[in-house]
Protein backbone atom coordinates (compact mmCIF):
# COMPACT_ATOMS: atom_id res chain seq x y z
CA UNK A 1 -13.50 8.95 -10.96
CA UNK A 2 -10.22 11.21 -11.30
CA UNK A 3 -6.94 10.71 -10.64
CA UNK A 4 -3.84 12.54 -10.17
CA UNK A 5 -1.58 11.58 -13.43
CA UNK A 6 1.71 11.88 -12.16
CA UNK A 7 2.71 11.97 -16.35
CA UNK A 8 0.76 15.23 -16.34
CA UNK A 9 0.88 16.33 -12.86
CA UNK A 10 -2.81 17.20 -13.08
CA UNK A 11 -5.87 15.24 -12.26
CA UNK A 12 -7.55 13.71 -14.83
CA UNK A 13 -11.05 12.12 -15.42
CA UNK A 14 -10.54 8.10 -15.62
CA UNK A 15 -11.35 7.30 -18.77
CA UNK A 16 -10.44 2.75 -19.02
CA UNK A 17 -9.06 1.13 -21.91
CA UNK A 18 -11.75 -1.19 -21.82
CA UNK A 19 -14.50 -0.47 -19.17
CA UNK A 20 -15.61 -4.38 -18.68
CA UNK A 21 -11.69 -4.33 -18.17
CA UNK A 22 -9.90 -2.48 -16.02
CA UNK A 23 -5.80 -3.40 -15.57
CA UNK A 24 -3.33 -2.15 -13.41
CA UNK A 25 0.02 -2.86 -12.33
CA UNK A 26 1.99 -1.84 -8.83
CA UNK A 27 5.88 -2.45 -8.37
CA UNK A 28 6.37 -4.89 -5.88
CA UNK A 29 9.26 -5.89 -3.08
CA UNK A 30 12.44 -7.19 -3.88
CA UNK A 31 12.38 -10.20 -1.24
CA UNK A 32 15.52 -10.08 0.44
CA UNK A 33 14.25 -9.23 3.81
CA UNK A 34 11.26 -8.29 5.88
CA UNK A 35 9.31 -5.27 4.52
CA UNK A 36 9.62 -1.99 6.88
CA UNK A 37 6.89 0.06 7.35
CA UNK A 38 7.38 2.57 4.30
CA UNK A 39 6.89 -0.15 2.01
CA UNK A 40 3.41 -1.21 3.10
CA UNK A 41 2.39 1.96 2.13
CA UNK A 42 1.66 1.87 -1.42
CA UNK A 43 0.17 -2.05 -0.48
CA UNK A 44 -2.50 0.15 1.62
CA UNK A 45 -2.98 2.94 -0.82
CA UNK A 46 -3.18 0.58 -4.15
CA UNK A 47 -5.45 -1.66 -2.17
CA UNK A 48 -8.05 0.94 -1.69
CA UNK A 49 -8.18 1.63 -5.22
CA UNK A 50 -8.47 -1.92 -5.93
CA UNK A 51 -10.79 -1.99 -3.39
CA UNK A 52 -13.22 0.86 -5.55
CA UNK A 53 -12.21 -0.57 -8.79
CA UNK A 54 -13.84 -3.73 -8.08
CA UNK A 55 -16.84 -1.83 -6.86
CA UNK A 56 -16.83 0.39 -9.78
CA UNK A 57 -16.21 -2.00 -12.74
CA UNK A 58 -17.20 -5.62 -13.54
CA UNK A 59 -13.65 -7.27 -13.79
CA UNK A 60 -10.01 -5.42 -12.46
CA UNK A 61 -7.03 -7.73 -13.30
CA UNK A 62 -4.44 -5.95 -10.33
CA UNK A 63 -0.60 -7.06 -10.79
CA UNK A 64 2.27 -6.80 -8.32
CA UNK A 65 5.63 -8.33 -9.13
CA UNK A 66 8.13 -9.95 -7.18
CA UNK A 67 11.71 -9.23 -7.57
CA UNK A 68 13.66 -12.84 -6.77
CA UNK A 69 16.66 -11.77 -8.66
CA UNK A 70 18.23 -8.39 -7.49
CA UNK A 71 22.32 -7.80 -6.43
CA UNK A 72 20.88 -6.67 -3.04
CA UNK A 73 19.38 -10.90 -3.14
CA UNK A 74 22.63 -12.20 -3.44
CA UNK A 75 24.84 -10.24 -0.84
CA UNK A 76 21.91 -10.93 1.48
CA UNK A 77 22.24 -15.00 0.40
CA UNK A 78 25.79 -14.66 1.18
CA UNK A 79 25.44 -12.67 4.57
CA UNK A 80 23.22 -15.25 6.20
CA UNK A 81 24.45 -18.19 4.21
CA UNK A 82 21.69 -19.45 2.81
CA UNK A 83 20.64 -20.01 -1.13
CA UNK A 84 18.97 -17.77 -3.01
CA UNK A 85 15.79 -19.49 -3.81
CA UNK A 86 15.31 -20.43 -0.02
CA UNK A 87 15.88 -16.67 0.55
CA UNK A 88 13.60 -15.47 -1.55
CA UNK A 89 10.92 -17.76 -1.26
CA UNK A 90 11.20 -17.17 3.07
CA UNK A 91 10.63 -13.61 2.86
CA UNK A 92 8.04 -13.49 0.02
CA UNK A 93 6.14 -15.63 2.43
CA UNK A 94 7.00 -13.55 4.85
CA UNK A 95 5.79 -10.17 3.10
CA UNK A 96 2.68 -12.10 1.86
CA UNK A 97 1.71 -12.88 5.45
CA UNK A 98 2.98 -9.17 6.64
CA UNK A 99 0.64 -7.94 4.09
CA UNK A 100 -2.27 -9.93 4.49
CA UNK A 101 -2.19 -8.58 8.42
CA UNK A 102 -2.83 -4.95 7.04
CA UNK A 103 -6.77 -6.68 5.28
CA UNK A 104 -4.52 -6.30 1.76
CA UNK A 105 -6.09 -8.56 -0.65
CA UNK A 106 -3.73 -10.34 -2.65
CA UNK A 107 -3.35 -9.28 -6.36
CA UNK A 108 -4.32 -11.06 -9.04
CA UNK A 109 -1.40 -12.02 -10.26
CA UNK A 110 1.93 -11.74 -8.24
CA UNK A 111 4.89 -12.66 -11.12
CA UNK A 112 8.26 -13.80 -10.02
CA UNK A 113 10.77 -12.29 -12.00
CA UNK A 114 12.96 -15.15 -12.24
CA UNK A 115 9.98 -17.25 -13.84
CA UNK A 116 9.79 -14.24 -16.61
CA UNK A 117 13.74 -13.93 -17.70
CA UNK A 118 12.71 -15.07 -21.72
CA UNK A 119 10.39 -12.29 -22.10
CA UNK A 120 13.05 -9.97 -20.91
CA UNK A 121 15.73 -11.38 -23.13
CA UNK A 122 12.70 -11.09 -25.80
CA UNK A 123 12.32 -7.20 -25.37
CA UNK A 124 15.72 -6.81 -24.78
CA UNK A 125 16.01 -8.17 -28.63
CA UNK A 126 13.40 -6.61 -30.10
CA UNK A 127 14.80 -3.07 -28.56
CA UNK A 128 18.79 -3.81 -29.92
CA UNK A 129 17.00 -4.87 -33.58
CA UNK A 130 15.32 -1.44 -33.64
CA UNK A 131 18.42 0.39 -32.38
CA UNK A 132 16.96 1.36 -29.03
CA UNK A 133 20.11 -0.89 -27.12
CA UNK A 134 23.37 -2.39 -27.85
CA UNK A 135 25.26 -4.79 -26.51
CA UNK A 136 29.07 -3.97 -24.84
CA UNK A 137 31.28 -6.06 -23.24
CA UNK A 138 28.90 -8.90 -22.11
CA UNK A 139 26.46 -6.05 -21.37
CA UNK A 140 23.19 -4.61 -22.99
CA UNK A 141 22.27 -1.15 -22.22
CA UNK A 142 19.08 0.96 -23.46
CA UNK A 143 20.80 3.95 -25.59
CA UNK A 144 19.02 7.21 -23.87
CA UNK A 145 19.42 9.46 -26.54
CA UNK A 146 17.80 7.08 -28.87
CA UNK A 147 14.61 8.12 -27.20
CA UNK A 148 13.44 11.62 -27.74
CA UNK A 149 10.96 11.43 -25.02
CA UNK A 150 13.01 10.08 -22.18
CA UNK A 151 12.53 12.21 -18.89
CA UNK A 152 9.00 13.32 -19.63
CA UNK A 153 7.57 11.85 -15.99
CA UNK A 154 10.01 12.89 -13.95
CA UNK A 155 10.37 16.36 -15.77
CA UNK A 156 14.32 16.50 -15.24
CA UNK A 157 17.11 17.96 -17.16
CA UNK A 158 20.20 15.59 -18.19
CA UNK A 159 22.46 16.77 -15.05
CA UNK A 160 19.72 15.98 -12.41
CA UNK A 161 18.96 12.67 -14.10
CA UNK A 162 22.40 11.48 -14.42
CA UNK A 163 23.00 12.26 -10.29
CA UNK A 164 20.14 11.07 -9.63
CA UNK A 165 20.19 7.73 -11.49
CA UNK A 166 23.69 7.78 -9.50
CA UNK A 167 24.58 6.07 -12.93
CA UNK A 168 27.78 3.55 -13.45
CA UNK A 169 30.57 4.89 -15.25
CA UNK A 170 31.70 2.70 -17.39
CA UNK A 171 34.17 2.26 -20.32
CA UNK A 172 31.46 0.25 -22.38
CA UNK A 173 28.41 2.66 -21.94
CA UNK A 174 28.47 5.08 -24.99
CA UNK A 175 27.00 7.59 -22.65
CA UNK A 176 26.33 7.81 -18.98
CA UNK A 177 23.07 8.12 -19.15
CA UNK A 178 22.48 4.79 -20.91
CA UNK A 179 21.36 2.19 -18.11
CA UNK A 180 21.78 -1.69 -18.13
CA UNK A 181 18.84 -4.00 -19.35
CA UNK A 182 21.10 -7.41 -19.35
CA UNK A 183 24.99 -7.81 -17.45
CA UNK A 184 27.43 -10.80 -17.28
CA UNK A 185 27.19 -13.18 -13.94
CA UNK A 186 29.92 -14.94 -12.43
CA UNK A 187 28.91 -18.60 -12.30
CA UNK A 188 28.86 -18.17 -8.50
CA UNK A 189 25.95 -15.41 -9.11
CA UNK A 190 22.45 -16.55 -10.58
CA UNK A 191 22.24 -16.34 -13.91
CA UNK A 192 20.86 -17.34 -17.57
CA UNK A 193 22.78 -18.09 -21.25
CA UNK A 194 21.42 -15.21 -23.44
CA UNK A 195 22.71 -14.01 -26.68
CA UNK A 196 25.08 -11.69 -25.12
CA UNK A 197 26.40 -14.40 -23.00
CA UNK A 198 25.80 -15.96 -19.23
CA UNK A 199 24.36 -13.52 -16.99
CA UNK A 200 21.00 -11.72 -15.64
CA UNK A 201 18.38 -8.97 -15.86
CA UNK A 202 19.05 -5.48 -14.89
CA UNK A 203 16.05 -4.22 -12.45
CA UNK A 204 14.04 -1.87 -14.78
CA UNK A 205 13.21 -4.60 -17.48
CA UNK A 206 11.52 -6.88 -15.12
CA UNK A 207 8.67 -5.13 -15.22
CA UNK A 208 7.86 -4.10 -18.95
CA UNK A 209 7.80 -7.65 -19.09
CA UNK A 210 5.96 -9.46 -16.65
CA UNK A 211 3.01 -5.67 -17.14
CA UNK A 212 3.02 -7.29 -20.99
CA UNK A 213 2.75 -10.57 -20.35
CA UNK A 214 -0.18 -10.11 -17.86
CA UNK A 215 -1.87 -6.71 -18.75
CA UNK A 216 -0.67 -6.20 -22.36
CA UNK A 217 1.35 -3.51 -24.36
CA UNK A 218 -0.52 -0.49 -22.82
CA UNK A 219 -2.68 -1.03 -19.34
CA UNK A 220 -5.02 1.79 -17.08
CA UNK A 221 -2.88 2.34 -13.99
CA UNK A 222 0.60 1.65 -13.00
CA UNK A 223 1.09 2.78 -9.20
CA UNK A 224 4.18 2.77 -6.55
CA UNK A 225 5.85 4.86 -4.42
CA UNK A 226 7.46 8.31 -5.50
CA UNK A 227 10.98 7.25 -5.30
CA UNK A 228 10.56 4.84 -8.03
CA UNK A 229 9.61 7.49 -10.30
CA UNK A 230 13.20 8.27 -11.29
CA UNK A 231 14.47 6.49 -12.50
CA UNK A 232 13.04 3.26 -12.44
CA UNK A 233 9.22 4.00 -13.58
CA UNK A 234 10.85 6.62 -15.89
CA UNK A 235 13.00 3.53 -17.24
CA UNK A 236 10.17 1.55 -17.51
CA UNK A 237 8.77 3.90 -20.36
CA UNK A 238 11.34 4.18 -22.06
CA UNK A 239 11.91 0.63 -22.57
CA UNK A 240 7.88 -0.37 -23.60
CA UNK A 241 7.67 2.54 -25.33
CA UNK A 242 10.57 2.09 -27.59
CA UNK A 243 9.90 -1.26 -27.93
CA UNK A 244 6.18 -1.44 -28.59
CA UNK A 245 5.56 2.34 -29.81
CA UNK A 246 2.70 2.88 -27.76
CA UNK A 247 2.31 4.30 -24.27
CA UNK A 248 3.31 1.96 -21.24
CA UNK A 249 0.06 2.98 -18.93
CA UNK A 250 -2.77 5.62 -19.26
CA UNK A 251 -2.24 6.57 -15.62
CA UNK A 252 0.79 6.77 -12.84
CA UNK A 253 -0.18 7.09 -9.37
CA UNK A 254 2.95 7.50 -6.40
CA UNK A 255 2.14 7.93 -2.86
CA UNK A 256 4.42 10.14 -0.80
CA UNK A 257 7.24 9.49 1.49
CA UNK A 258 6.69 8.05 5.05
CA UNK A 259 9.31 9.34 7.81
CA UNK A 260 9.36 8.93 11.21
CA UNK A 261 8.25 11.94 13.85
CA UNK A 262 9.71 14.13 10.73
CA UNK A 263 13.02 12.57 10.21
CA UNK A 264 13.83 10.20 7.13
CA UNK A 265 13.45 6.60 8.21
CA UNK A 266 16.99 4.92 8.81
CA UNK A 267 18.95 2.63 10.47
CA UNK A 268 21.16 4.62 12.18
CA UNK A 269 18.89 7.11 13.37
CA UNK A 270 17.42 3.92 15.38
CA UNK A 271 13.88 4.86 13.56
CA UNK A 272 13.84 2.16 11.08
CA UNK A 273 11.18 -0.52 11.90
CA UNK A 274 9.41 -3.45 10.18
CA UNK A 275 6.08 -4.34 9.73
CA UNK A 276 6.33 -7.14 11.38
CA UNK A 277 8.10 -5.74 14.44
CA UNK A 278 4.91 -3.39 14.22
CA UNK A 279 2.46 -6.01 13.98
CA UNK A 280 3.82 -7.38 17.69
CA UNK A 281 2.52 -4.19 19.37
CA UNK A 282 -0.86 -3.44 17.58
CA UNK A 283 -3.02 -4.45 15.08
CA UNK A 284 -2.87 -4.50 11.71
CA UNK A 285 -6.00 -2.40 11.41
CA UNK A 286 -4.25 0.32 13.39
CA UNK A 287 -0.92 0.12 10.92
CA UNK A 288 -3.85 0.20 8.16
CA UNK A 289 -5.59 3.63 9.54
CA UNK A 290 -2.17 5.15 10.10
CA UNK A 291 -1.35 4.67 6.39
CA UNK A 292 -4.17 5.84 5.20
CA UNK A 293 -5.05 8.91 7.62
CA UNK A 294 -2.87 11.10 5.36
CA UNK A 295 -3.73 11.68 1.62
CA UNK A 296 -2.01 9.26 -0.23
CA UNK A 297 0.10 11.39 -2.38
CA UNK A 298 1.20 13.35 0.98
CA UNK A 299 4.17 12.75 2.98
CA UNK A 300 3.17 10.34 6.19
CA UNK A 301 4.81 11.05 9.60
CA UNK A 302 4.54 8.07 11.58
CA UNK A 303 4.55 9.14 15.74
CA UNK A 304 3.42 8.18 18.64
CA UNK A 305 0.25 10.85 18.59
CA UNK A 306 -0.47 8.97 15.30
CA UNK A 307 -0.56 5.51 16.86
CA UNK A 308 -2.39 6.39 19.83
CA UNK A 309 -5.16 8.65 17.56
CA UNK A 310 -5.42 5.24 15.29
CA UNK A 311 -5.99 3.35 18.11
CA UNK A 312 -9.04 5.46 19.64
CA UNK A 313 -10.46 6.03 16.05
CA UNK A 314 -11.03 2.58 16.27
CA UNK A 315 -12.18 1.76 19.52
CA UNK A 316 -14.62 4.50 18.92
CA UNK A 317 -16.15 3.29 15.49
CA UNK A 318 -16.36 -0.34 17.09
CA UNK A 319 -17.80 0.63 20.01
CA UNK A 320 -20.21 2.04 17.80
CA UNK A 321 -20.88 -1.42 16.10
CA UNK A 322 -21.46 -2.96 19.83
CA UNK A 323 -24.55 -5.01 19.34
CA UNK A 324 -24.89 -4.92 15.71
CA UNK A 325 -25.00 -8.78 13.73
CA UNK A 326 -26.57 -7.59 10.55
CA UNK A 327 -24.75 -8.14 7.04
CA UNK A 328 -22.80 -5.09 5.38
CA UNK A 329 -25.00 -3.08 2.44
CA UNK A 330 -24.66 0.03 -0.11
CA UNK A 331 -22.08 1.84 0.36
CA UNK A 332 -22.37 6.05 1.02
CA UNK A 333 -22.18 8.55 -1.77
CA UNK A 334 -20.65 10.21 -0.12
CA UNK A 335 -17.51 8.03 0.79
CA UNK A 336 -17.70 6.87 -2.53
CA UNK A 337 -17.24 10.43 -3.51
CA UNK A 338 -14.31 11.02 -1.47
CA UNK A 339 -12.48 8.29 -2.72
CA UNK A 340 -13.49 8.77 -6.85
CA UNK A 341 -11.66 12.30 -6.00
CA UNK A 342 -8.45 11.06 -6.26
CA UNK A 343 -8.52 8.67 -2.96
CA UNK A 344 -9.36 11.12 -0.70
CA UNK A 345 -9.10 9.23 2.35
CA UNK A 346 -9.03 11.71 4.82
CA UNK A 347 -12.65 12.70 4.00
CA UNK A 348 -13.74 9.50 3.52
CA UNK A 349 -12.89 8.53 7.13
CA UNK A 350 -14.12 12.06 7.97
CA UNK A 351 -17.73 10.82 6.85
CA UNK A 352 -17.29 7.57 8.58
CA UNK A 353 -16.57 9.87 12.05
CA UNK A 354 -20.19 11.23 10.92
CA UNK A 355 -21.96 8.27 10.73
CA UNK A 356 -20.49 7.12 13.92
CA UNK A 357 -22.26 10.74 15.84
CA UNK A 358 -25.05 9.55 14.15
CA UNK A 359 -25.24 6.66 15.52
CA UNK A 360 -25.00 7.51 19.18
CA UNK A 361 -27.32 10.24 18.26
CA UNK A 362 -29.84 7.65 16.93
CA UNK A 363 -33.11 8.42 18.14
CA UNK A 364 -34.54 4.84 17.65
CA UNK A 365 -33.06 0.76 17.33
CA UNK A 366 -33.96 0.95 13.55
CA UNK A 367 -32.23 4.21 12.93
CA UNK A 368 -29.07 3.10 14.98
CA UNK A 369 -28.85 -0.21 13.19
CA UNK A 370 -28.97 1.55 9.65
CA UNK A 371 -26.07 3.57 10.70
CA UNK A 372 -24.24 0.64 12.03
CA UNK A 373 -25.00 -1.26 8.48
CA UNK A 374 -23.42 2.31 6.71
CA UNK A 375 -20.26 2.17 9.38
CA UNK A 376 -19.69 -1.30 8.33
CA UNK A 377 -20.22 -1.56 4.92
CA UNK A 378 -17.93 2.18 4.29
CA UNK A 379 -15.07 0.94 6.81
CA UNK A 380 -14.91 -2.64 4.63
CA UNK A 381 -14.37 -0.34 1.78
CA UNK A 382 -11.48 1.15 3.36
CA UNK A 383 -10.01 -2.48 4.66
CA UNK A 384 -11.53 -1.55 8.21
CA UNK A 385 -13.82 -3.05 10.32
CA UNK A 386 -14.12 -6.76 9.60
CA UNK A 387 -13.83 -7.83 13.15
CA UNK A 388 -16.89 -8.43 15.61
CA UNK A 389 -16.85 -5.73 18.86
CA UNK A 390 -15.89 -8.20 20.95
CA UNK A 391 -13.15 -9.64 18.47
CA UNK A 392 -11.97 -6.08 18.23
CA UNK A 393 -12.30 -5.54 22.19
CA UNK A 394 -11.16 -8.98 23.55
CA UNK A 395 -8.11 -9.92 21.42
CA UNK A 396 -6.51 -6.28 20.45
CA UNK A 397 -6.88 -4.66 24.24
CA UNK A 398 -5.81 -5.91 27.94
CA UNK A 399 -8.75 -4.95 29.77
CA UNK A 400 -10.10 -7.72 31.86
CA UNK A 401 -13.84 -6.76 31.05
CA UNK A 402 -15.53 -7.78 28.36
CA UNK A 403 -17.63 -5.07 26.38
CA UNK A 404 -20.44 -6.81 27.78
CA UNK A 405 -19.30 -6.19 31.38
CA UNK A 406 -18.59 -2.85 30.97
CA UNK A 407 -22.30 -1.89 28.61
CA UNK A 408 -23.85 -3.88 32.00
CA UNK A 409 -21.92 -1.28 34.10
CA UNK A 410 -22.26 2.10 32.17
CA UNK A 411 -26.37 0.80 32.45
CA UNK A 412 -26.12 0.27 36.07
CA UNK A 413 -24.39 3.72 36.02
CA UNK A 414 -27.12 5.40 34.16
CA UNK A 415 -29.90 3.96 36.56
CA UNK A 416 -27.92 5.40 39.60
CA UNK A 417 -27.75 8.46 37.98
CA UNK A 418 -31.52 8.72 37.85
CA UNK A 419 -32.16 7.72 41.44
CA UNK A 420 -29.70 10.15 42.51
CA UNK A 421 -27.28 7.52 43.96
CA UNK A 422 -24.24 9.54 42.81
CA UNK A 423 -21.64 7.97 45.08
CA UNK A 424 -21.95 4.31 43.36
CA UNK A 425 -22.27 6.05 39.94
CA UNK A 426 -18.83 7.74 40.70
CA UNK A 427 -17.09 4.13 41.77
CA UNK A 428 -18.79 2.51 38.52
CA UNK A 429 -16.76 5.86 36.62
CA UNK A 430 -13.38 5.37 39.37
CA UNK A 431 -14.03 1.07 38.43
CA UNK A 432 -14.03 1.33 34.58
CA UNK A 433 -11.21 3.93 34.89
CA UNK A 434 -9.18 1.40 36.44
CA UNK A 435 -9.41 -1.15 33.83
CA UNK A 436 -8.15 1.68 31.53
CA UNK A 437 -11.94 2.93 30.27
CA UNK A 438 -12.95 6.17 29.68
CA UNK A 439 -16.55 7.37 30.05
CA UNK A 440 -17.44 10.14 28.18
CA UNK A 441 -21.06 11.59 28.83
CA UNK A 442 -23.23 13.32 25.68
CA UNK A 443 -26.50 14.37 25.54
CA UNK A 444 -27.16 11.35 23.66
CA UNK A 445 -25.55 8.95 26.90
CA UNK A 446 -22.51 7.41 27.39
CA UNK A 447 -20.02 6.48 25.61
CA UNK A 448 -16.47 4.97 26.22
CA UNK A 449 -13.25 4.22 25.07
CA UNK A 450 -9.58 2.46 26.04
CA UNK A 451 -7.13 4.77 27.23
């Protein structure tokens, strides 16, 4: 397998730790309100790999956190007047349940950062004893300059990181740079007692904590999205590093930006939409194909064409499964190919489109239900394809025939066709077409489709 190390922007040969072993650990939400579209991204991409880990290796331990304790919580507690635990336990249901829609499996381990704040406070220590951090003014803050290596993954020079950390200027901070691992609460904001007094966890340290606790000092593969790579994965390092002297992760994997019909995804362009609000008008399956359509480390435009394409990719390869009850088997070399180069998803689905011509092509039952066992089997490795035809048909369309009545028709159809009788072959065509089915006629017979 190789993989595009974002630490070396080149793509490298995956080489584990431990190969009865493989860890890995993906940033999480912070739970302070439904998750929008761009951040079930990296749920879909990181799920794929987990997805060929787990075919690839005997045991993958996968982590992804949860941050319950972020300043973004607590205006949102405030706003809608509720406490912050009830908050934050709602919506991580609520993403849970958003993300299990999309065929995500959970992770193995989904930390709560509020249930992790000693081994933060630990690190913290060990990184002020070894002269990595200091404390100011009820604060703690990770010294920059202290680390000679800071900046290496996201390759920028001091101005760039400093504007883009959009860093706090502050009369304690010995340089701008420096970012905070611990700061003071008010007793009317969550907090902890700690050496350097009452307050709570800056975002960065959360994870360096709860990735050693579950996955150790150094792990395979840490994955998210490409905006956390400065500077919170780049923070990240610096902290484990420092603290541990040894590398935080082998690997780091971002996925690219999603926008929406080419424009950034916002609020007050009116583009800004939830998964959830997506999940009312289509399928998870269809969200799932949409994320994955583009390579991963692409930028995704979301659009209308994009929906609508999903949507028939899918009717087509479960049409193709119409009459098939067998079990799922081996998966294709070459899908498995595709997606140990880097998660090429784009040619993996390309070789499912394959197997799908091949089955309508099928020249006998035997040949046509081997290539419906290969659709299966390749689209479960992809999340797709775990409904039943009809399931697929019956619950995700509006159509009042069921594929059954519409197979009986295209046969009628055919045996018209063959006695010449083309004016009742043309209403069977003019019928289907008015419960919003499209007939499309190969060499090989007919197929069909939902408008």
């Amino acid at each position: 397998m190789r993989l595009y190390n974002t630490l070396t922007r080149s793509k490298e040969t995956f080489n584990p730790i431990d190969p009865e072993h493989i860890k890995f650990y993906v940033c999480g939400p912070t739970v302070y309100d439904r998750a929008h579209i761009g951040n079930a991204r990296p749920v879909v991409v990181f799920d794929i790999l987990l997805r060929l880990l787990q075919h690839l290796y005997p045991k993958v331990t996968y982590v992804r956190n949860i941050t319950d304790i972020d300043d973004k919580i607590i205006v949102a507690s405030r706003e809608r007047n509720i406490d912050i635990k009830t908050l934050t336990e709602e919506t991580t249901k609520m993403y849970q349940e958003d993300m299990g829609a999309l065929n995500a499996i959970p992770p193995s381990c989904q930390p709560k950062a509020t249930d992790h704040i000693a081994d933060m406070q630990s690190i913290i220590a060990e990184l002020i004893e070894k002269g990595h951090a200091y404390a100011a003014e009820g604060h703690v803050l990770f010294s920059v300059k202290s680390d000679p290596s800071y900046g290496l993954l996201a390759r920028l020079n001091r101005d760039d990181m400093i504007a883009g950390a959009r860093v706090e200027v502050a009369p304690y901070k010995k340089d701008p740079e420096d970012f905070v691992l611990w700061k003071p609460s008010t007793f009317e904001q969550p907090g902890w007692d700690s050496p350097w007094g009452y307050g709570r966890p800056g975002w960065h340290i959360e994870c360096s904590a709860m990735a050693k606790k579950y996955l150790g000092e150094t792990f395979d593969i840490h994955g998210g999205g490409i905006d956390l790579i400065f500077p919170h994965h780049e923070n990240e390092i610096a902290q484990s590093s420092c603290c541990h002297q040894k590398p935080l992760a082998n690997y780091w994997m971002h996925n690219g930006h999603l926008v929406v019909n080419g424009e950034k995804m916002s609020k007050s362009l009116g583009n800004f939409f939830t998964v959830r609000e997506k999940l009312a008008d289509m399928p998870g399956e269809v969200i799932r194909l949409i994320l994955m359509a583009t390579h991963y480390r692409q930028p995704l435009d979301w659009t209308d064409q994009a929906v609508t394409q999903a949507k028939n990719i899918l009717d087509r390869f479960y049409g193709a499964l119409q009459g098939y009850e067998g079990e799922t088997g081996s998966f294709s070399e070459s899908v498995l190919e595709a997606l140990q180069d880097d998660l090429n998803t784009p040619l993996a689905l390309a070789h499912l489109h394959e197997l799908t011509q091949s089955i309508y092509k099928a020249a006998t039952d035997k040949e046509k239900t081997l290539y419906q066992q290969q659709l299966k089997s390749n689209g479960n490795l992809l999340g797709l394809l775990f409904q039943t035809p009809r399931q697929w048909f019956q619950e995700n369309k509006t159509a009042s025939l069921s594929p059954e009545d519409i197979h009986a028709l295209i046969n009628e159809r055919r045996s018209t066709r063959e006695s010449k009788n083309f004016k009742r072959a043309d209403e069977i065509r003019q019928q289907l077409e008015e419960q919003g089915i499209i007939l499309e006629d190969t060499v090989h017979g007919s197929t069909w489709k939902y408008k």
